[in-house]
Protein backbone atom coordinates (compact mmCIF):
# COMPACT_ATOMS: atom_id res chain seq x y z
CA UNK A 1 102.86 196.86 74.93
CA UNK A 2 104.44 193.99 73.66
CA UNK A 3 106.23 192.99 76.51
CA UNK A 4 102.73 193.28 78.66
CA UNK A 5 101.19 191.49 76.42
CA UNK A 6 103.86 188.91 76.82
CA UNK A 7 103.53 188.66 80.35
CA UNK A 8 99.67 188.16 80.25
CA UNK A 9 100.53 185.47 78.09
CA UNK A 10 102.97 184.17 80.59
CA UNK A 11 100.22 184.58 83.87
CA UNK A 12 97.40 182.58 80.89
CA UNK A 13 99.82 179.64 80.50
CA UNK A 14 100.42 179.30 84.30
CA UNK A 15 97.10 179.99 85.33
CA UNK A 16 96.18 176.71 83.00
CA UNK A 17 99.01 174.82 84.38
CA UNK A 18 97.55 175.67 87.93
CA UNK A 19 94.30 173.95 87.23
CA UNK A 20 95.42 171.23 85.18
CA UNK A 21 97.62 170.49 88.00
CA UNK A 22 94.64 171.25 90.78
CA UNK A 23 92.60 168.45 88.60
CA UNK A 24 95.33 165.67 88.64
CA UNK A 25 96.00 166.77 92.29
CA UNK A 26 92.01 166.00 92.64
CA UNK A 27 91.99 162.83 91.23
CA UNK A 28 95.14 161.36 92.60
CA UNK A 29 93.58 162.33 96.44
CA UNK A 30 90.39 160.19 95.63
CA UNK A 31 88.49 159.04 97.41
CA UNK A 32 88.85 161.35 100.46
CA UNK A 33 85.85 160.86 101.62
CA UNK A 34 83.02 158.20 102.42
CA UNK A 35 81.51 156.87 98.98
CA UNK A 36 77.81 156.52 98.72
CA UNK A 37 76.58 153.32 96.70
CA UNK A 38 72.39 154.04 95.91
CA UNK A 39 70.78 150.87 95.79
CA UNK A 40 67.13 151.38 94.21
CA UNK A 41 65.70 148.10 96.34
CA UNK A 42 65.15 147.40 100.17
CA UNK A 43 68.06 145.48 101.51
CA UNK A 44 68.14 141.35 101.24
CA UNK A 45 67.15 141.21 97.48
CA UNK A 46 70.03 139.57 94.89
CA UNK A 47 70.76 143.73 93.80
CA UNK A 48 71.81 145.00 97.31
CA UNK A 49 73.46 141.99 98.52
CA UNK A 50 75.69 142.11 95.24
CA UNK A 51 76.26 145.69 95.81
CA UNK A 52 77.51 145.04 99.55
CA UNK A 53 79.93 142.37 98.14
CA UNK A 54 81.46 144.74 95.49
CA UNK A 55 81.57 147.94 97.74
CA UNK A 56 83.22 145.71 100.48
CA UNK A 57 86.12 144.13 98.67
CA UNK A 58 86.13 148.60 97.01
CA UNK A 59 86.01 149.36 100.52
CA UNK A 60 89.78 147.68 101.42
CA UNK A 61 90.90 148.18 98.13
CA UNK A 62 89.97 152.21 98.25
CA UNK A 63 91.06 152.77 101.61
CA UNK A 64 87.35 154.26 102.25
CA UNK A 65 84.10 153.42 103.04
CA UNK A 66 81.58 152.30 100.24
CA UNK A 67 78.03 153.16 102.27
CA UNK A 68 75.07 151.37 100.45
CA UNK A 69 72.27 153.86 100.73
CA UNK A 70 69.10 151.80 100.18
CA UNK A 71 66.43 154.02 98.13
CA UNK A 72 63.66 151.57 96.69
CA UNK A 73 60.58 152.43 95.32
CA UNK A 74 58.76 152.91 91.84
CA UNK A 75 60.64 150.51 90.49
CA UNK A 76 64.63 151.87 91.15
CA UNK A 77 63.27 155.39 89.67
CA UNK A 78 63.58 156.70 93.20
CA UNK A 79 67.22 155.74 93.37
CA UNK A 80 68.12 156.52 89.88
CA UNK A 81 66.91 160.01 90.23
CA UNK A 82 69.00 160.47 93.37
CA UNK A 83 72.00 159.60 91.79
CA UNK A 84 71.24 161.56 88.24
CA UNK A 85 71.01 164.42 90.63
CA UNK A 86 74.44 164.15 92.25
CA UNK A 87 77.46 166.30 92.56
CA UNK A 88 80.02 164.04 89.34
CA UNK A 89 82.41 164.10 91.84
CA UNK A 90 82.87 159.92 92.52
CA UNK A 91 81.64 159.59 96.01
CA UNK A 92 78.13 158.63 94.35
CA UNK A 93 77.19 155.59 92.72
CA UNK A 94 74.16 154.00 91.25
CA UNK A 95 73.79 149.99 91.21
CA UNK A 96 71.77 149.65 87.86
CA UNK A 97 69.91 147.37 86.97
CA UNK A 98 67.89 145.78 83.84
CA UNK A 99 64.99 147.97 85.22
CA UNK A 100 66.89 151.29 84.56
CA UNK A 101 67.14 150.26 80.62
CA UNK A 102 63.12 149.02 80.96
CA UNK A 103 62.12 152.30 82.64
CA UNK A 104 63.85 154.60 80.14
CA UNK A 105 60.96 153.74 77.48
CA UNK A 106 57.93 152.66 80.10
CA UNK A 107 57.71 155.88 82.17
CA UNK A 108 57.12 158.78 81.00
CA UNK A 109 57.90 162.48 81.95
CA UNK A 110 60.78 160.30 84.09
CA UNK A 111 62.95 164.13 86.19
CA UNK A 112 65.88 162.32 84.35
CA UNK A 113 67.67 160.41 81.57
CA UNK A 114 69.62 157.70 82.18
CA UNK A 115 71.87 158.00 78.87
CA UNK A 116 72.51 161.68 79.36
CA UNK A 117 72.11 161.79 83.60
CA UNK A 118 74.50 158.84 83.94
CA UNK A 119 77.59 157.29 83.03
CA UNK A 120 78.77 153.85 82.91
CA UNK A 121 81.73 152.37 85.05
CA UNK A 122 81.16 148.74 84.92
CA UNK A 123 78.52 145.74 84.10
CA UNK A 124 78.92 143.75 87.42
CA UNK A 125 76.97 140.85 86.99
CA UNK A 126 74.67 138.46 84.41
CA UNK A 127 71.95 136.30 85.71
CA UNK A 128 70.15 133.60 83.07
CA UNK A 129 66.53 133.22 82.91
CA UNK A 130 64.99 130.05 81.51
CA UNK A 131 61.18 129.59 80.59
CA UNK A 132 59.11 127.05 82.43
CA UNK A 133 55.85 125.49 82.37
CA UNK A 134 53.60 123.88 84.85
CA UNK A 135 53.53 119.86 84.23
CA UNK A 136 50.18 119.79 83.36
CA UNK A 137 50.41 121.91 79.83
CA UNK A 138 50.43 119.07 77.21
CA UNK A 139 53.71 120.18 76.20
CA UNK A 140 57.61 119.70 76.50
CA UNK A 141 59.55 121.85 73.70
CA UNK A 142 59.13 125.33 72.68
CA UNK A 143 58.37 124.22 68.96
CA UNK A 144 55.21 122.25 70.88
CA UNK A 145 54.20 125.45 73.26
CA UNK A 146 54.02 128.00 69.81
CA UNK A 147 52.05 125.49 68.29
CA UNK A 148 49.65 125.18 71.03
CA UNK A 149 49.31 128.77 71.22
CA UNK A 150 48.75 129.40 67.53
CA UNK A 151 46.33 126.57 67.57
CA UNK A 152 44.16 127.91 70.54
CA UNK A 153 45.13 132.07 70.79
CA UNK A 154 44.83 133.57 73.58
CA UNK A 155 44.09 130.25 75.30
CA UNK A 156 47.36 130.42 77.25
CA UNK A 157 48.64 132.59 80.24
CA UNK A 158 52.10 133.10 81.61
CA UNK A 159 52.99 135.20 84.89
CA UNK A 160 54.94 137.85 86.17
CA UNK A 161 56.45 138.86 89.27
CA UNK A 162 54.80 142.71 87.83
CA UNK A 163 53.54 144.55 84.72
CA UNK A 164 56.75 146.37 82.87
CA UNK A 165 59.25 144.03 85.06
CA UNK A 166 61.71 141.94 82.92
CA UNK A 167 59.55 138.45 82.97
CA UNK A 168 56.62 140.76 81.86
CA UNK A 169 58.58 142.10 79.02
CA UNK A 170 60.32 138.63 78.29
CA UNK A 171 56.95 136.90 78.21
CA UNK A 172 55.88 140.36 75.26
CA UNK A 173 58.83 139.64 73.39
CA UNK A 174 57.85 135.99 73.09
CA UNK A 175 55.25 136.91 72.18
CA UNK A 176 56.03 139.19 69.12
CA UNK A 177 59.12 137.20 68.13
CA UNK A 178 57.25 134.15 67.82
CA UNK A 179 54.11 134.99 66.19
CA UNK A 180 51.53 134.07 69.49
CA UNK A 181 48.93 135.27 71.68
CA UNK A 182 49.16 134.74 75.47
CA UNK A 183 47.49 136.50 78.42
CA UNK A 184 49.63 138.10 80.62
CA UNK A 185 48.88 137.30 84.55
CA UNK A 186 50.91 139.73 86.77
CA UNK A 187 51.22 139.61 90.17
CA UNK A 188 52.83 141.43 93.18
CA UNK A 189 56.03 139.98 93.66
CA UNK A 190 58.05 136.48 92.90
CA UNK A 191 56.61 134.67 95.70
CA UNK A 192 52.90 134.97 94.67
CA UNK A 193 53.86 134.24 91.00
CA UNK A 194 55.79 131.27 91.67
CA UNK A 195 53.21 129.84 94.38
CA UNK A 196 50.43 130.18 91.60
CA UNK A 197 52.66 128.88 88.90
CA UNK A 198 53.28 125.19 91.02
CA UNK A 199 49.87 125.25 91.56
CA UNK A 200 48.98 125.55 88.18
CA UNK A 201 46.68 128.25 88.17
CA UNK A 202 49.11 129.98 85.27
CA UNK A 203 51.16 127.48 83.63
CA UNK A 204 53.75 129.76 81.94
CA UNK A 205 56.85 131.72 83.20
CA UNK A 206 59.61 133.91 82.34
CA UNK A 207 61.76 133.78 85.25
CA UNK A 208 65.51 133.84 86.69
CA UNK A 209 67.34 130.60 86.65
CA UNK A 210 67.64 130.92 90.66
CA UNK A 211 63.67 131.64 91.64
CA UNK A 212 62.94 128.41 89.16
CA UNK A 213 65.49 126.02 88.63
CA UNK A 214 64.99 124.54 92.50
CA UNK A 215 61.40 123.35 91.01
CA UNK A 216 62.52 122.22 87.55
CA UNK A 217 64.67 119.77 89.76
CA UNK A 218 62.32 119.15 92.32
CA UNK A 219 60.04 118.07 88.79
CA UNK A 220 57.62 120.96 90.08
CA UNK A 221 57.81 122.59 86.73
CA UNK A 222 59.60 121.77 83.37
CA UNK A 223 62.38 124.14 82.13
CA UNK A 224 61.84 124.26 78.32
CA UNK A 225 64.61 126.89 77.09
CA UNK A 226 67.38 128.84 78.57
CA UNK A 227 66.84 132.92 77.68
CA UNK A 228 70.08 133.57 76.56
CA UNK A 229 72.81 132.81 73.78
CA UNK A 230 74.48 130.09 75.81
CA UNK A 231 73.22 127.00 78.05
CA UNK A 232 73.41 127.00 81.96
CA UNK A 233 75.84 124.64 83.49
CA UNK A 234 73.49 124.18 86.32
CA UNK A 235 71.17 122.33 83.51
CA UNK A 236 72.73 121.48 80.18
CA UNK A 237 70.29 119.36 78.35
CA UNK A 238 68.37 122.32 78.62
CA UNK A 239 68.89 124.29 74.92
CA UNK A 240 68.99 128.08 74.35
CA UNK A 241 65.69 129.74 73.08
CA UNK A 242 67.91 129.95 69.67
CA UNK A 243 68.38 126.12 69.91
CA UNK A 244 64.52 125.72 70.68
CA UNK A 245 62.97 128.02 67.58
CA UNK A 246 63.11 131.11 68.17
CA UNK A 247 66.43 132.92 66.97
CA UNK A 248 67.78 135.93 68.58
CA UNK A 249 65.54 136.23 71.90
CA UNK A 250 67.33 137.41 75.16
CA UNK A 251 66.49 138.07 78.19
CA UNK A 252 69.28 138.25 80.97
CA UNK A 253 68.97 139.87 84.35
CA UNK A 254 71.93 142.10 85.33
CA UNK A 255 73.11 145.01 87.25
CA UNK A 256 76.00 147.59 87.24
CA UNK A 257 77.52 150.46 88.65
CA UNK A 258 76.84 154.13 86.98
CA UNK A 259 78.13 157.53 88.23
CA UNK A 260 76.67 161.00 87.62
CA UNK A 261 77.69 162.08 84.08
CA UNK A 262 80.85 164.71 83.89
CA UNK A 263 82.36 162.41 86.72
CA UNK A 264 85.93 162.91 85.35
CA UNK A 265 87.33 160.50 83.62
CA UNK A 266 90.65 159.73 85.61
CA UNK A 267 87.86 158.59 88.60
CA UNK A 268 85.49 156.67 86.72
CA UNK A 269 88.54 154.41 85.29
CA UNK A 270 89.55 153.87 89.17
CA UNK A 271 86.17 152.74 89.70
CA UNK A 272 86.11 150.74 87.13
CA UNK A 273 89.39 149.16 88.16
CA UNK A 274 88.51 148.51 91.68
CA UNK A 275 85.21 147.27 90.95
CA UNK A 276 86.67 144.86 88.13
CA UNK A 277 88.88 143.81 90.55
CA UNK A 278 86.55 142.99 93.40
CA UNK A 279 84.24 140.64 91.38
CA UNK A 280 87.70 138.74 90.44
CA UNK A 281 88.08 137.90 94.36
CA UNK A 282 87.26 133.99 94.81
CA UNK A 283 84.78 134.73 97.80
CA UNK A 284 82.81 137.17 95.76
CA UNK A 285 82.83 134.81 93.31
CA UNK A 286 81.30 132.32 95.31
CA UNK A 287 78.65 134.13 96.75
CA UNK A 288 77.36 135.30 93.49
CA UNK A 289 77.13 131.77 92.17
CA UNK A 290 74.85 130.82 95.14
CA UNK A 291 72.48 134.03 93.55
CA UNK A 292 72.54 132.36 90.31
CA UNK A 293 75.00 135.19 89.00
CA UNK A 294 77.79 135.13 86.75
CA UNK A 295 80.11 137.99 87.30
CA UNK A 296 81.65 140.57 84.14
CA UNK A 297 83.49 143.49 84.98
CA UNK A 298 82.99 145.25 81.58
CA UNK A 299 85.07 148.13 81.04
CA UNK A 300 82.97 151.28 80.61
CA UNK A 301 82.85 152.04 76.93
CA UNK A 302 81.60 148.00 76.69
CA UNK A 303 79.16 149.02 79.38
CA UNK A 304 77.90 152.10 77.31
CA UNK A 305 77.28 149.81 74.27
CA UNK A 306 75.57 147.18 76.21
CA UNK A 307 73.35 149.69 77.95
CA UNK A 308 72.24 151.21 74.71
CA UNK A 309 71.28 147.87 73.16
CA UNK A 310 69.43 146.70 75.83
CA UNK A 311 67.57 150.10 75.86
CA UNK A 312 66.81 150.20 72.06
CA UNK A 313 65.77 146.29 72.76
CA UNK A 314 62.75 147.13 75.71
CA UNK A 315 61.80 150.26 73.94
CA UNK A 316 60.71 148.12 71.25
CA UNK A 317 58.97 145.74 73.07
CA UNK A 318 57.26 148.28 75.26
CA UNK A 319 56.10 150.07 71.95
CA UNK A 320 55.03 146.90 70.06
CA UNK A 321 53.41 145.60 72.97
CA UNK A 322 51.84 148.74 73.91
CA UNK A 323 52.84 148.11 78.24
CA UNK A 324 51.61 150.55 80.11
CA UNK A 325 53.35 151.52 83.74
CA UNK A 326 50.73 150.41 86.54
């Protein structure tokens, strides 16, 4: 007995060493196959562009191909779901972006969860926002707008490329964290917003630095405060929203790569290498600047924490502002 029960013992141990072995083996043979990068926007837009420049540079660096598979529609939820519902093997990625945080809170019944459906690899890129009026508001400081709008609530509108999109929320969370009323004015798209805002049919915008900042120097429209903790290069007398009056408001555009969750570890650190390593090249780099983007390269626990902030942070503007999906 004993010396059957040593030998089960014996085929136990190997057995485990088998598979252990059979999982390294895995991991060290990535990628053998093509790599599929879901993009949850139609191709041209800042998002799949930056995704083709990453999973190029990935591409040579991988020794296999990174496909971008273009899935747009309700607002990257189409995408997201296809990737929360794929095999966490490594050959599928997700290019997140600030919508995927904004969505977790203003959709409901979403078929999955982005903190439990998805894992983090990297934070690819940061793009600054800066708020903007039309010339013809009788104001030029942030101090002056929240007086304005205290004085006459309700009196004031600002736009939106969209209802529940990031200058929608921006525009709510000014709105809370500075004590004002303003009507919000969404529209269907950049394009119209921006054509109505230099007309001056809507005087007040949340936007990214690239879709305004060619007006603000053009003297089109008048770029009050940067939406972020540090100033633009592109315009430095322009101060932070902290610097203007109104401590501890952020909004930053950005986007990232995710995997399905139980992707094992040993691949998602690859990814995260080659990725990392990609927006380091001085070409990427130099392409992203022209969209306005700044790249990171987070490592995927800094990635985790940063996604769950920026969750927590819409949630509560969703909730306090009471947005509804349209």
């Amino acid at each position: 007995m004993k010396l059957v029960r040593s030998l089960q013992l014996v085929l136990i141990a190997v057995s485990a060493l088998g598979g252990a072995s059979s999982g390294l083996a895995q991991s060290q043979a990535y990628p053998g196959k093509i790599i599929r990068l879901i993009v949850g926007f139609p191709p041209g837009g800042a998002t799949d562009i930056t995704a083709r420049l990453v999973g190029q540079k990935m591409s040579a660096s991988l020794g296999q191909t990174v496909l971008i598979d273009n899935r747009p529609g309700a607002n990257s939820n189409i995408g997201t779901e296809a990737a929360a519902r794929a095999a966490p093997d490594g050959y599928t990625l997700l290019m997140c972006t600030i919508a995927c945080t904004i969505n977790h809170s203003l959709y409901r019944n979403l078929p999955f969860d982005l903190l439990k459906d998805l894992a983090p690899v990297t934070q690819t890129t940061s793009v600054q926002s800066i708020l903007a009026i039309h010339p013809s508001l009788p104001v030029r400081s942030v101090k002056e707008l929240i007086a304005l709008a205290k004085a006459k609530p309700g009196s004031l509108n600002f736009a939106s490329s969209g209802t529940g999109g990031s200058p929608h929320l921006a525009g709510e969370m000014f709105k809370q964290m500075a004590g004002v009323e303003m009507v919000h004015v969404p529209y269907k798209g950049t394009a119209p917003e921006l054509n109505d805002l230099l007309a001056g049919n809507v005087t007040i915008a949340f936007e990214t630095t690239p879709a305004l900042l060619p007006h603000v120097k053009e003297g089109r429209l008048i770029a009050l405060a940067v939406n972020s903790t540090k100033r633009t290069p592109l315009q430095p007398n322009v101060p932070t929203m902290a610097e203007a009056g109104v401590p501890g408001f952020e909004m930053v555009s950005w986007n990232g790569l995710l995997v399905p969750a139980r992707t094992p570890n040993e691949i998602v650190m690859r990814l995260y290498r080659e990725a990392a390593q990609a927006l380091q090249a001085p070409d990427v780099r130099e392409k992203l600047s022209g969209l306005g983007a700044d790249p990171v390269g987070s490592t995927p626990e800094q990635f985790a924490a940063f996604i769950q902030t920026e969750t927590k942070k819409w949630a509560r503007v969703i909730r306090e502002g009471n947005v509804k999906a349209e």
